[in-house]
Protein backbone atom coordinates (compact mmCIF):
# COMPACT_ATOMS: atom_id res chain seq x y z
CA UNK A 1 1.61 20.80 -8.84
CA UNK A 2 2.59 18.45 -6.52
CA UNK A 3 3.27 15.04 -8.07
CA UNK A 4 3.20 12.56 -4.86
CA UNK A 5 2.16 8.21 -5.53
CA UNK A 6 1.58 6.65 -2.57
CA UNK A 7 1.82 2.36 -3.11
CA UNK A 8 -0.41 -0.18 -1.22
CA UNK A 9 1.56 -3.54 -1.22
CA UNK A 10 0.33 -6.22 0.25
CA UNK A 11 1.85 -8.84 3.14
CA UNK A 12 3.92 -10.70 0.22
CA UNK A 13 5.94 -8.09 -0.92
CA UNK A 14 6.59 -6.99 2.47
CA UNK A 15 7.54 -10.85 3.60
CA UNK A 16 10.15 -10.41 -0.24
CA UNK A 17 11.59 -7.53 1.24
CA UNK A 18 12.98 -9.09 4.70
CA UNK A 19 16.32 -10.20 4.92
CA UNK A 20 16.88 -13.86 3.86
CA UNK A 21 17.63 -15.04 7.46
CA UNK A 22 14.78 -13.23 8.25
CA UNK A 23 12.88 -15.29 5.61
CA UNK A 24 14.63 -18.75 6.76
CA UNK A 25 13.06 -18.18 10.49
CA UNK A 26 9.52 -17.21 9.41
CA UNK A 27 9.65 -20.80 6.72
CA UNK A 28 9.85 -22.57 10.45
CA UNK A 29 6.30 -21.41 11.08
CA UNK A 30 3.35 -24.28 9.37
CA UNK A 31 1.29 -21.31 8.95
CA UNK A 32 3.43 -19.01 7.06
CA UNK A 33 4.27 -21.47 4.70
CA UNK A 34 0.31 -22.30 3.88
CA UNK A 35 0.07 -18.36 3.65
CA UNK A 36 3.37 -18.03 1.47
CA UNK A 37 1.70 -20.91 -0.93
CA UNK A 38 -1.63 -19.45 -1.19
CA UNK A 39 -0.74 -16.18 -2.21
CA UNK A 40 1.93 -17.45 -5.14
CA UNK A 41 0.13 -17.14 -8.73
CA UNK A 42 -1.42 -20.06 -10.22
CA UNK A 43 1.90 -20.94 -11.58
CA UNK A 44 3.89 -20.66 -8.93
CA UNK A 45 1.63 -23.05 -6.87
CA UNK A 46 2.26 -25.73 -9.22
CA UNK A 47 5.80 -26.01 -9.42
CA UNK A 48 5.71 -25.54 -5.38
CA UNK A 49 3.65 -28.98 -4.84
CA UNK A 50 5.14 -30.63 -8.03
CA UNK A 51 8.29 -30.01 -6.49
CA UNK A 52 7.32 -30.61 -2.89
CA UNK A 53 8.39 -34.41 -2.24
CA UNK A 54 11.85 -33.72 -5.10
CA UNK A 55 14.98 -33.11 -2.90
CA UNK A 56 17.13 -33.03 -5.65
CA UNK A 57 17.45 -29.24 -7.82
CA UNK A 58 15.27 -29.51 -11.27
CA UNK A 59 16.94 -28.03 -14.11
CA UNK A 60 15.16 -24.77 -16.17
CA UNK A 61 14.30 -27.18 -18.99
CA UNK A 62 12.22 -29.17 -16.67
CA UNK A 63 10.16 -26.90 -15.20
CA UNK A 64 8.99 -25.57 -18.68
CA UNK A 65 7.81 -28.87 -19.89
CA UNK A 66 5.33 -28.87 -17.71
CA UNK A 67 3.93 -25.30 -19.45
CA UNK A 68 1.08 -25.77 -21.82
CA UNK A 69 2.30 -23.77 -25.37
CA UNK A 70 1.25 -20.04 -24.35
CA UNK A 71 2.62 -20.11 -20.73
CA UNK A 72 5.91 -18.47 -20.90
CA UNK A 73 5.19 -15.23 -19.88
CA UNK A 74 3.25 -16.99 -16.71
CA UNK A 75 6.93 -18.78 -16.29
CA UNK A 76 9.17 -16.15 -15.99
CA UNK A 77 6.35 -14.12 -13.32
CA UNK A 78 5.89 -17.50 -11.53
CA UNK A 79 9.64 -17.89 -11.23
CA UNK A 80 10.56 -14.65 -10.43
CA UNK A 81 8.14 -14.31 -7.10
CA UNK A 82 9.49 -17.85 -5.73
CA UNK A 83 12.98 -16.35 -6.49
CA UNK A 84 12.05 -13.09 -4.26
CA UNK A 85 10.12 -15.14 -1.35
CA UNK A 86 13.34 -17.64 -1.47
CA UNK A 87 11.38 -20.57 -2.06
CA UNK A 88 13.22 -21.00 -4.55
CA UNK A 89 16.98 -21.32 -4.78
CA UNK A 90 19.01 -20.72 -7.74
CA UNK A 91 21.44 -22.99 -8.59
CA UNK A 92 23.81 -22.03 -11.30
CA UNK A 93 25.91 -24.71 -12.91
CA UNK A 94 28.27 -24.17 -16.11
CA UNK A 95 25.62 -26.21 -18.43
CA UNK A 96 21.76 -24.63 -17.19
CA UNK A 97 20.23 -22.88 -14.40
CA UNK A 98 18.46 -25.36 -11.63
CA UNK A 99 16.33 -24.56 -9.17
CA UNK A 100 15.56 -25.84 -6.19
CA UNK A 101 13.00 -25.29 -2.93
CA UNK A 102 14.20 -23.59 0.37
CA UNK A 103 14.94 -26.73 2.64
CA UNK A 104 12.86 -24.85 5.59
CA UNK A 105 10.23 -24.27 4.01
CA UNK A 106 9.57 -27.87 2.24
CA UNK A 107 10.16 -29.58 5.48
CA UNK A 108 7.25 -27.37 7.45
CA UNK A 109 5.11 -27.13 4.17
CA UNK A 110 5.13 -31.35 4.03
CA UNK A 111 4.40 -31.04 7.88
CA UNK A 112 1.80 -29.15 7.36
CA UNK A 113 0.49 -31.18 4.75
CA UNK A 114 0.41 -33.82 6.20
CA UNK A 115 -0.63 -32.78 10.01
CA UNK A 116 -2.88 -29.93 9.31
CA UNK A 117 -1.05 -27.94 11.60
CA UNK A 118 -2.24 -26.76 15.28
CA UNK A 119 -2.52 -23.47 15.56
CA UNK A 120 -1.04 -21.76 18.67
CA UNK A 121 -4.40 -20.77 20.47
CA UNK A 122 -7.75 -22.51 20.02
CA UNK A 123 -10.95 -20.55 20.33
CA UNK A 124 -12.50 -20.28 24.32
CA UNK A 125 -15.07 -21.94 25.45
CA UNK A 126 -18.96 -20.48 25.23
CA UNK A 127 -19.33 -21.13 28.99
CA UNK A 128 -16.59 -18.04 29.76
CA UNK A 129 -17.28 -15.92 26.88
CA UNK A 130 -21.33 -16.31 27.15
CA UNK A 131 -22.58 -14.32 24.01
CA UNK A 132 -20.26 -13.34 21.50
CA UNK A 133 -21.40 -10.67 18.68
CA UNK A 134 -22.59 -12.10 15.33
CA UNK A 135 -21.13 -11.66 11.73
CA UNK A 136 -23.20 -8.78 10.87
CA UNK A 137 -22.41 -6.95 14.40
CA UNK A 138 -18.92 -7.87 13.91
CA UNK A 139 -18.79 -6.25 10.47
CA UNK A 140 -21.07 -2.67 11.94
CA UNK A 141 -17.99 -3.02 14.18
CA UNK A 142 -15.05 -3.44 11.69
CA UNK A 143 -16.83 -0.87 9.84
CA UNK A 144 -17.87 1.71 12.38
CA UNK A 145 -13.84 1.62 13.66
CA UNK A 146 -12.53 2.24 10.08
CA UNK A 147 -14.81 5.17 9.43
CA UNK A 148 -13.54 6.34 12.83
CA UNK A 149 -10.16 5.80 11.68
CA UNK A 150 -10.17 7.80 8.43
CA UNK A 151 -12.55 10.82 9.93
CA UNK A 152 -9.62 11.20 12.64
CA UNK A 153 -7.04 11.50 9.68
CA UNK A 154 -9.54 14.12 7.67
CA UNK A 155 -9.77 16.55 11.03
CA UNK A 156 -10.27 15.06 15.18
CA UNK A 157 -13.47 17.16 15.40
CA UNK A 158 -15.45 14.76 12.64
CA UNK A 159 -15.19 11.78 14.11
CA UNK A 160 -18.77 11.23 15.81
CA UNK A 161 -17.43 9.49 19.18
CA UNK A 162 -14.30 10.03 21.16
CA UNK A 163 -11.08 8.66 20.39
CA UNK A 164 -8.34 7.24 21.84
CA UNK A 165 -5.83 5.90 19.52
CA UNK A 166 -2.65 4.73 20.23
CA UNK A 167 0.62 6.49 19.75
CA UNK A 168 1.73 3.73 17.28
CA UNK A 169 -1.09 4.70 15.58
CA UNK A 170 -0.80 8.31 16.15
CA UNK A 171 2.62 8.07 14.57
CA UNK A 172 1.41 6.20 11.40
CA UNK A 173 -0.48 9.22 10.83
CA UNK A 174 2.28 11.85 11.38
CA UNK A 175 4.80 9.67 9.55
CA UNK A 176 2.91 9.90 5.82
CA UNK A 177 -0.19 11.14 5.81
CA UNK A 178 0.01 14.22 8.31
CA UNK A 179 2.28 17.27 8.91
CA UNK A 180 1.85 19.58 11.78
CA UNK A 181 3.73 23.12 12.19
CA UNK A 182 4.71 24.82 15.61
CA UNK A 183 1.30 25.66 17.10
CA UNK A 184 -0.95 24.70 14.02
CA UNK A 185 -3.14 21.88 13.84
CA UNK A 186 -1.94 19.13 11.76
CA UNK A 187 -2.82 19.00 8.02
CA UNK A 188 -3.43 16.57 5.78
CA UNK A 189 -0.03 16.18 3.35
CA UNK A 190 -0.47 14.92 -0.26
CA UNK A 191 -0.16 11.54 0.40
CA UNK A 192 -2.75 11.77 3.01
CA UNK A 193 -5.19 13.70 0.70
CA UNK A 194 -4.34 10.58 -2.19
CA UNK A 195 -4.88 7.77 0.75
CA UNK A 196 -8.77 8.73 1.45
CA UNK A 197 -9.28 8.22 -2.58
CA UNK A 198 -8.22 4.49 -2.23
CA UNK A 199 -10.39 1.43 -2.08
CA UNK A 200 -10.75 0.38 1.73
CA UNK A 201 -8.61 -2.70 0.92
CA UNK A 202 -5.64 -0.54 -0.65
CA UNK A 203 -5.87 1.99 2.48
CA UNK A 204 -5.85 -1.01 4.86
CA UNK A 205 -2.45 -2.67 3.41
CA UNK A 206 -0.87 0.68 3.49
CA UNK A 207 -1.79 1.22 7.31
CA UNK A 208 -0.38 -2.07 7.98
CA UNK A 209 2.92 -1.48 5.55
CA UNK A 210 3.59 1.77 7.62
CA UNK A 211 2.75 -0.18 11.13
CA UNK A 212 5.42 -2.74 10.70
CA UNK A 213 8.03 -0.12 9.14
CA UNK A 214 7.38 1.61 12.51
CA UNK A 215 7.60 -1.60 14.66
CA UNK A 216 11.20 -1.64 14.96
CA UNK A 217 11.56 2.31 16.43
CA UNK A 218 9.54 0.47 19.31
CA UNK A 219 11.54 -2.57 19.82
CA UNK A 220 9.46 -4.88 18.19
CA UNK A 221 11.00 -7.15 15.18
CA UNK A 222 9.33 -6.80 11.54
CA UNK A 223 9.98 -10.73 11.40
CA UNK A 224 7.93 -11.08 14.65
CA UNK A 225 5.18 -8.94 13.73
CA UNK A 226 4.74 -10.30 10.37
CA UNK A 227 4.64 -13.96 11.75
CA UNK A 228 1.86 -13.29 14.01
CA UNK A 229 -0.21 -11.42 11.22
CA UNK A 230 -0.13 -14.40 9.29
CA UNK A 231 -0.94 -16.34 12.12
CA UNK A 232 -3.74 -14.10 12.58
CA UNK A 233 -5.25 -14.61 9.29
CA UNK A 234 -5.85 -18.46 9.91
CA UNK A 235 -7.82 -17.63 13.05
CA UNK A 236 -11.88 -18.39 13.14
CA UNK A 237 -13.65 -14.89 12.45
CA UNK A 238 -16.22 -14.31 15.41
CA UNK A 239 -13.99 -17.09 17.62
CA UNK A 240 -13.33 -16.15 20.99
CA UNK A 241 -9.29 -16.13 21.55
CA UNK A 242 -7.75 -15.56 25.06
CA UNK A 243 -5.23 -12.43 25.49
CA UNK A 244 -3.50 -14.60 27.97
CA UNK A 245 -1.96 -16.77 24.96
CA UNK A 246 -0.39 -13.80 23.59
CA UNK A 247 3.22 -12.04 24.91
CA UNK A 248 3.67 -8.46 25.51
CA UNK A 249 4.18 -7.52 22.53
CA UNK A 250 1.47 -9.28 20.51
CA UNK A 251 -0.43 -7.61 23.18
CA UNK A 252 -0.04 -4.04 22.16
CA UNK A 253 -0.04 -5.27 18.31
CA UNK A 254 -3.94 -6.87 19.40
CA UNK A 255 -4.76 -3.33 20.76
CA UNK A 256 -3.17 -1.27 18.13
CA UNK A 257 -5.31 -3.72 15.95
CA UNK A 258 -8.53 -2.92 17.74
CA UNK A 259 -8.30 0.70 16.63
CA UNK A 260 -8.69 -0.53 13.17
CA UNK A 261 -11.28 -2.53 13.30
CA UNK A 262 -9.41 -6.00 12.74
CA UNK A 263 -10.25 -7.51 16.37
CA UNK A 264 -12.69 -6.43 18.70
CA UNK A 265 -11.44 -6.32 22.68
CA UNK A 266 -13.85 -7.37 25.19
CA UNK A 267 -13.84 -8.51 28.90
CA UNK A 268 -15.43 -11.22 31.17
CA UNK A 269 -15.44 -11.49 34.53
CA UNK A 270 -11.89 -13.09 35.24
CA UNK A 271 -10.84 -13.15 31.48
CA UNK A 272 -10.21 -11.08 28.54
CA UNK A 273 -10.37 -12.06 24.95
CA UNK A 274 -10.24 -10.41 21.12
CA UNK A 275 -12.16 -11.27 18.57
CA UNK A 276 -10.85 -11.03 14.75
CA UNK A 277 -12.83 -9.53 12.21
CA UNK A 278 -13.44 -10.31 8.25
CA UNK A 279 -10.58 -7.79 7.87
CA UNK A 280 -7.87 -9.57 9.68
CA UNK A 281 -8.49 -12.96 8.23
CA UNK A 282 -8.13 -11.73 4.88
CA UNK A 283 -4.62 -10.05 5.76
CA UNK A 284 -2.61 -12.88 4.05
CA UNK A 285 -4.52 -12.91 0.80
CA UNK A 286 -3.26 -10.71 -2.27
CA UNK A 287 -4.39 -6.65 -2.80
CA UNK A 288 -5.94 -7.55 -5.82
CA UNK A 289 -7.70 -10.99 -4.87
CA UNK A 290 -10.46 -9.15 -2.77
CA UNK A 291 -13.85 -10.97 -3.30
CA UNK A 292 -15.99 -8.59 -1.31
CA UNK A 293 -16.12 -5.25 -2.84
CA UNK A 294 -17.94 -2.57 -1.15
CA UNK A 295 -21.32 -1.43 -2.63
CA UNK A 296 -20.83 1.97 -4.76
CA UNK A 297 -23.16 4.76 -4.09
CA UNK A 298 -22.17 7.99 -6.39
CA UNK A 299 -23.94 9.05 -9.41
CA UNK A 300 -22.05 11.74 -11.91
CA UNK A 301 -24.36 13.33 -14.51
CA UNK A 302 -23.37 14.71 -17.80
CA UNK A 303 -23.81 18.01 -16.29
CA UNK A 304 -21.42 17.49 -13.52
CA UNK A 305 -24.23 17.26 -11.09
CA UNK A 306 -22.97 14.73 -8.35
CA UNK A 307 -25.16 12.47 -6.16
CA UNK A 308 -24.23 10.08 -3.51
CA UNK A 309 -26.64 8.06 -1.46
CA UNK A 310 -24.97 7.89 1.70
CA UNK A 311 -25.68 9.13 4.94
CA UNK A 312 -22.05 8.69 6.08
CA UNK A 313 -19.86 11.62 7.12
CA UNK A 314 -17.20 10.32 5.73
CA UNK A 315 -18.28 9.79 2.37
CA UNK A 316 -19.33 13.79 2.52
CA UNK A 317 -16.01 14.84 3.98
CA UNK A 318 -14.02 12.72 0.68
CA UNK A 319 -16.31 14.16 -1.45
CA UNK A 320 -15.47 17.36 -0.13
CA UNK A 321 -11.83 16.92 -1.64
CA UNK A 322 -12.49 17.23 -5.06
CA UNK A 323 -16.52 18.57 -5.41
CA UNK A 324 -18.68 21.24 -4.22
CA UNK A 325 -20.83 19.67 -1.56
CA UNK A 326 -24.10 22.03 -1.65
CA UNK A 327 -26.31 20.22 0.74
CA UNK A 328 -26.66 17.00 3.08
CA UNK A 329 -29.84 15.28 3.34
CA UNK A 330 -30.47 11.74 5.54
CA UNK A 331 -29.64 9.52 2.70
CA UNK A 332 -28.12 11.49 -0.39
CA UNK A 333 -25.22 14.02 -0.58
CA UNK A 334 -25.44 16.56 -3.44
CA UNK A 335 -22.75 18.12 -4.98
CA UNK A 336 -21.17 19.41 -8.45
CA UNK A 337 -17.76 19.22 -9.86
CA UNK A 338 -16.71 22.31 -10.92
CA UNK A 339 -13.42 23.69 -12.13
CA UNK A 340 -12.38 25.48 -8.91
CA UNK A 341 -13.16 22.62 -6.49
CA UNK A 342 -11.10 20.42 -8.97
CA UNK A 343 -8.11 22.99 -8.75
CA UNK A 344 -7.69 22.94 -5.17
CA UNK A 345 -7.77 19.07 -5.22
CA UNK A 346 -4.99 19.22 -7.55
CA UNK A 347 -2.99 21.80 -5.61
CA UNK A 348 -3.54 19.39 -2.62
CA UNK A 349 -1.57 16.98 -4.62
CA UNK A 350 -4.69 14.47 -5.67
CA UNK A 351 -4.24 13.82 -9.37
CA UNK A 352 -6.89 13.12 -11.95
CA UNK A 353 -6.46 10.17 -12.22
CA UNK A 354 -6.85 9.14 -9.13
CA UNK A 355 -10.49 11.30 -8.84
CA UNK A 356 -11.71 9.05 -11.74
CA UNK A 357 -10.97 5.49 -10.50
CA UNK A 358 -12.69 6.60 -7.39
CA UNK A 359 -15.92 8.12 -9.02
CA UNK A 360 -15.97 4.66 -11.14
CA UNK A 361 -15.03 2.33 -8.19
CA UNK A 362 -17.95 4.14 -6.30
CA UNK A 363 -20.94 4.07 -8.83
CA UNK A 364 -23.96 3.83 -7.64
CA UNK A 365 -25.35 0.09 -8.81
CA UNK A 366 -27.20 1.46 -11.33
CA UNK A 367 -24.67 3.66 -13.29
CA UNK A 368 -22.07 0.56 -12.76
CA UNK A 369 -23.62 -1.73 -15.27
CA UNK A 370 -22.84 0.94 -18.17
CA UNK A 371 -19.84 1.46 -19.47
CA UNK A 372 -18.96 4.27 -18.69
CA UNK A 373 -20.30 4.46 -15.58
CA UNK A 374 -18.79 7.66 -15.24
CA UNK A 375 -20.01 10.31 -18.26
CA UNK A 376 -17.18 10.65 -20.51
CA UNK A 377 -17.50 14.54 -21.20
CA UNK A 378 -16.75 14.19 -17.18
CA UNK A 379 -13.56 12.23 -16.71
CA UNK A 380 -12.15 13.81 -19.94
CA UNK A 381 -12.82 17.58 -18.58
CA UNK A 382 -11.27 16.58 -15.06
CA UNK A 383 -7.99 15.49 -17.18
CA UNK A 384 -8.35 18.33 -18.99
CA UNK A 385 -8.23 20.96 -16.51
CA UNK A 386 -5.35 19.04 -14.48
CA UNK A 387 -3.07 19.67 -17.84
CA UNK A 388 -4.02 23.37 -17.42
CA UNK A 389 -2.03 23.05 -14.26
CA UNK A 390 0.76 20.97 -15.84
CA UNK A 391 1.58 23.42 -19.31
CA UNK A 392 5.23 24.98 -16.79
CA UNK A 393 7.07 21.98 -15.20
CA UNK A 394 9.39 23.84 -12.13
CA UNK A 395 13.23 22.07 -12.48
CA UNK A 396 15.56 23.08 -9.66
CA UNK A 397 18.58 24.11 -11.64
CA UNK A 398 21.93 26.25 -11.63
CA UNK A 399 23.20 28.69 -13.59
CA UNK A 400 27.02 28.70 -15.26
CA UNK A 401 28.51 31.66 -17.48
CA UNK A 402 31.58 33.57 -17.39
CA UNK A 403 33.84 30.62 -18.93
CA UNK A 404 37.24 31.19 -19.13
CA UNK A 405 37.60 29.94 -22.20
CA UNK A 406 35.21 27.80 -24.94
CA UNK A 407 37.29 25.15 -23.96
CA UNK A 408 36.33 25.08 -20.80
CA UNK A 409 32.82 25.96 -21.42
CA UNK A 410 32.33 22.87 -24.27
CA UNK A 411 33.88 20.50 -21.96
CA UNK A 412 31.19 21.38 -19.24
CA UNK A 413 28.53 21.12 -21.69
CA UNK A 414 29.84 17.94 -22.53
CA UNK A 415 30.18 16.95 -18.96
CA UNK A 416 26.28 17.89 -18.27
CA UNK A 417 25.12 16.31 -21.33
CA UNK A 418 27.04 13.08 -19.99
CA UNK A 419 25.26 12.88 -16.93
CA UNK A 420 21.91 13.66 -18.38
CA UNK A 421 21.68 17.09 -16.69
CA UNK A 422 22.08 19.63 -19.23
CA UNK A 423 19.04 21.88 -19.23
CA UNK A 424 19.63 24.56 -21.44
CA UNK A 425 23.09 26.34 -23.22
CA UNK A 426 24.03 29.44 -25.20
CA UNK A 427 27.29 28.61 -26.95
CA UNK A 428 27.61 32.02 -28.65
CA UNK A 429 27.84 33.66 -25.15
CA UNK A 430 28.71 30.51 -23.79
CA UNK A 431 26.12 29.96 -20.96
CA UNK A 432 24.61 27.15 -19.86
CA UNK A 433 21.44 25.83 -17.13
CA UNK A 434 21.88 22.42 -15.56
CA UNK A 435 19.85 20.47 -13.10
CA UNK A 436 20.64 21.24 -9.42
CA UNK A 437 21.30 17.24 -8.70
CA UNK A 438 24.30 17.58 -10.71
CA UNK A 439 25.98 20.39 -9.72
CA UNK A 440 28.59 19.39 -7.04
CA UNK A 441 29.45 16.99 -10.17
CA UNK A 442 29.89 20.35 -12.23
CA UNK A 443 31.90 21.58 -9.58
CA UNK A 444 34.37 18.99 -8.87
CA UNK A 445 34.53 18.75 -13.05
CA UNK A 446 35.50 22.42 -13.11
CA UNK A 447 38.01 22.35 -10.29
CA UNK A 448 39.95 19.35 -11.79
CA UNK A 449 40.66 21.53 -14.17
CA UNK A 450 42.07 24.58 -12.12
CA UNK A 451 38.99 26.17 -12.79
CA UNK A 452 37.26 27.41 -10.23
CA UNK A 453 34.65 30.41 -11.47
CA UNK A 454 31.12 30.36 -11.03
CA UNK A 455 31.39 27.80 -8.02
C-alpha cells in the first residue's frame, strides 16, 4: 500500500526556510515583524520584548534566569524558533554562548512600537464603494469558493457552478494532488486523496505552501509574495481596498486569491476593489492556534452505520472515499463503513489513521461531548483491516551469487551490512539480497577489487 504524508506548515516555517538575506529584507517591513512576534511561543515573545531596547548580546545564563523552575524544555523550543526566524543571532565566545536580536528587525519592531505603523493602503471610502457585503455574506462567500475549490480537485463535473480558475491554480493542482495520463482525465494521486481528509485550516496552508513554491516558475519572488501575505493579514475584514494600490504582480496574487475564497473582487463604476475575508486575515497566525473550528456533522454507530447531516456535495463526495454512501436526502447523508469501501481507500493511499481523526474532528455535536466520540469497536476495526494490507512490505532489492570466492562474498556481506542494506544472505551457498539504493555502492565495492561478476 501506498505510504504517502502530505505536511501543512504554516507561514512561519515557510518565512524559517528563506534564505537569511531573504529574511534581513522582509525584517524592513513594520508588519512582518508584528506578524513574526505574534506567532513566536509564549516564550519566545518574552525574551523578544525583554530584549527589545538591549543592544548589547545577553549571555545563555541570562536568559534562563528569567525561567520560572519547570521552564527548560519551553527554553530550548523558544530559543530554537528565534534561532531559525534569525531573530536571534548566535554569538559564540570561548567562555558561553550569547545571543543577540537581528539589528533589522529590532529597529522596525521599536518603530512599530512606537508608531503603530501605517499600513500601505487604507480602506475606500463608502461614497465609491456604496454597499459592501456583510460578515455573514462574506463568510457564504469564503465558504461557497472553498467548496468550489475542493469539488474541482474531487472531479470538474461536481462543482455546482462554472469555473474558471487560474493556471497558477490549475498547476497547484497538477503539481501534488493530481496526475493526468495521455488522453485520460486527471486523477486524484495519494496525496490528493489524503488532502480532502484535512481540517479546512490544514488544506488552506498547504494550498498556500504549494502557491509560493510555484511563484518563482512565474517570475514572482517567494520573499515578495510572502511580504504581501503578511501584509494582507493586518488588513480590515469586510474593508474596501483599491486594486489600484497594488503592482502587477500583487495583482494576479489578489485574483489567484479570489479563487480561494480569501478576497472577494468586485467593481464600481470607475473603480475596482477586493475585499479580504476571515480566511486571509488569519494567514499569519499559527496552524494550530485556530479559534474557529468548523461545526462537525457525522455520526458513526457501533454498527458501522454512518450519518452525516449535511446537505453539501462535498461532504458526500469525501465521504465517498472511505464509506458506502447508500442514499442522499436534503439534510442527512447515509452511509456504512464496510471492509471493501475501507480497502479501496487504503489502496488510494489514505491511511487509517488519517480516516479516524477525520470521523472524530467531524462529530456531530452530540457524539463530540463523549469520549469517544467515535465507537471504539469502529476505529479499532478500521486499523485492523489496514494491517491486513500491511502483513508483506515490497523492498526494491538486488540479487548477488556466484562469488568467486568466500572472500569475496564475506567482504560484500560486510560491505552491505555497513551501509545498512543487507537484506537477506546464504553463506553456505554464499548468496546474498540487498536493497536496490545500495547497489552501485556494491558495484563499485566489487570492482575495486578486480571483481566484476554479477554486475
Amino acid at each position: 500500500m501506498p505510504q504517502v504524508k502530505i505536511i501543512a506548515k504554516n507561514f512561519m516555517d515557510m518565512v524559517a526556510s528563506l534564505p537569511a538575506i531573504k529574511l534581513d529584507l522582509l525584517y524592513r517591513n513594520q508588519f512582518i515583524c508584528e506578524a513574526i512576534l505574534r506567532s513566536l511561543p509564549p516564550l519566545a515573545k518574552k525574551y523578544v520584548l525583554q530584549m527589545l531596547y538591549i543592544d548589547i548580546p545577553i549571555t545563555s545564563k541570562s536568559l534562563q534566569e528569567w525561567l520560572l523552575a519547570d521552564g527548560s524544555s519551553k527554553h530550548k523550543v523558544a530559543i530554537d524558533r528565534l534561532i531559525q526566524l534569525r531573530v536571534f543571532e548566535v554569538i559564540d565566545r570561548k567562555k558561553e554562548t550569547t545571543y543577540k536580536l537581528n539589528s533589522t528587525f529590532q529597529t522596525n519592531l521599536r518603530k512599530h512600537m512606537i508608531s503603530g505603523g501605517i499600513l500601505p493602503r487604507e480602506p475606500m471610502p463608502q461614497s465609491v464603494t456604496a454597499r459592501l457585503p456583510t460578515s455573514e455574506e462574506l463568510d457564504a462567500y469564503a465558504h461557497e469558493q472553498w467548496e468550489c475549490f475542493l469539488l474541482q480537485l474531487i472531479s470538474s463535473g461536481q462543482a455546482e457552478k462554472s469555473t474558471s480558475f487560474s493556471s497558477s491554480m490549475m498547476r497547484i493542482f497538477q503539481r501534488g494532488l493530481l496526475r493526468q495520463r495521455d488522453k485520460e482525465a486527471p486523477r486524484l494521486t495519494e496525496s490528493g486523496f489524503q488532502f480532502l481528509l484535512m481540517d479546512t485550516n490544514a488544506q488552506l496552508w498547504y494550498i498556500i505552501r504549494e502557491y509560493i513554491s510555484n511563484s518563482e516558475e512565474q517570475g514572482v519572488d517567494q520573499a515578495d509574495l510572502i511580504a504581501f501575505l503578511l501584509e494582507l493579514s493586518f488588513h480590515t475584514p469586510g474593508e474596501a481596498y483599491s486594486l489600484d494600490t497594488l503592482t502587477d504582480d500583487q495583482t494576479t496574487m489578489i485574483k489567484d486569491l479570489a479563487d480561494l475564497g480569501l478576497v472577494k473582487l468586485q467593481k464600481g463604476r470607475k473603480e475596482s476593489w477586493f475585499i479580504p475575508t476571515k480566511l486571509a486575515t488569519n494567514l499569519s497566525v499559527s496552524l494550530t492556534d485556530s479559534s474557529s473550528r468548523k461545526q462537525g456533522f457525522v455520526v458513526v454507530e457501533t454498527n458501522f452505520r454512518m450519518y452525516a447531516y449535511s446537505s453539501s456535495k462535498l461532504h458526500c463526495e469525501i465521504l465517498r472515499l472511505f464509506a458506502r454512501v447508500e442514499y442522499q436526502l436534503p439534510n442527512l447523508i447515509v452511509g456504512a463503513i464496510t471492509k471493501e469501501s475501507l480497502y479501496n481507500a487504503f489502496e488510494n493511499g489514505i491511511t487509517a489513521e488519517q480516516i479516524v481523526t477525520f470521523l472524530q474532528q467531524n462529530a456531530h455535536p452530540r457524539v463530540a461531548e463523549k469520549l469517544p466520540s467515535v465507537p471504539e469497536n469502529v476505529t479499532d476495526q478500521i486499523r485492523l483491516w489496514e494491517t491486513d494490507l500491511n502483513r508483506v512490505e515490497m523492498t526494491p532489492a538486488h540479487f548477488y551469487d556466484e562469488f568467486p570466492s568466500r572472500d569475496v562474498f564475506e567482504a560484500a556481506s560486510d560491505f552491505a551490512r555497513m551501509h545498512n542494506g543487507l537484506l537477506w544472505e546464504d553463506a553456505k551457498k554464499m548468496r546474498m539480497a540487498v536493497k536496490a539504493e545500495i547497489h552501485m555502492l556494491m558495484c563499485e565495492h566489487l570492482r575495486g577489487q578486480n571483481k566484476e561478476k554479477g554486475c
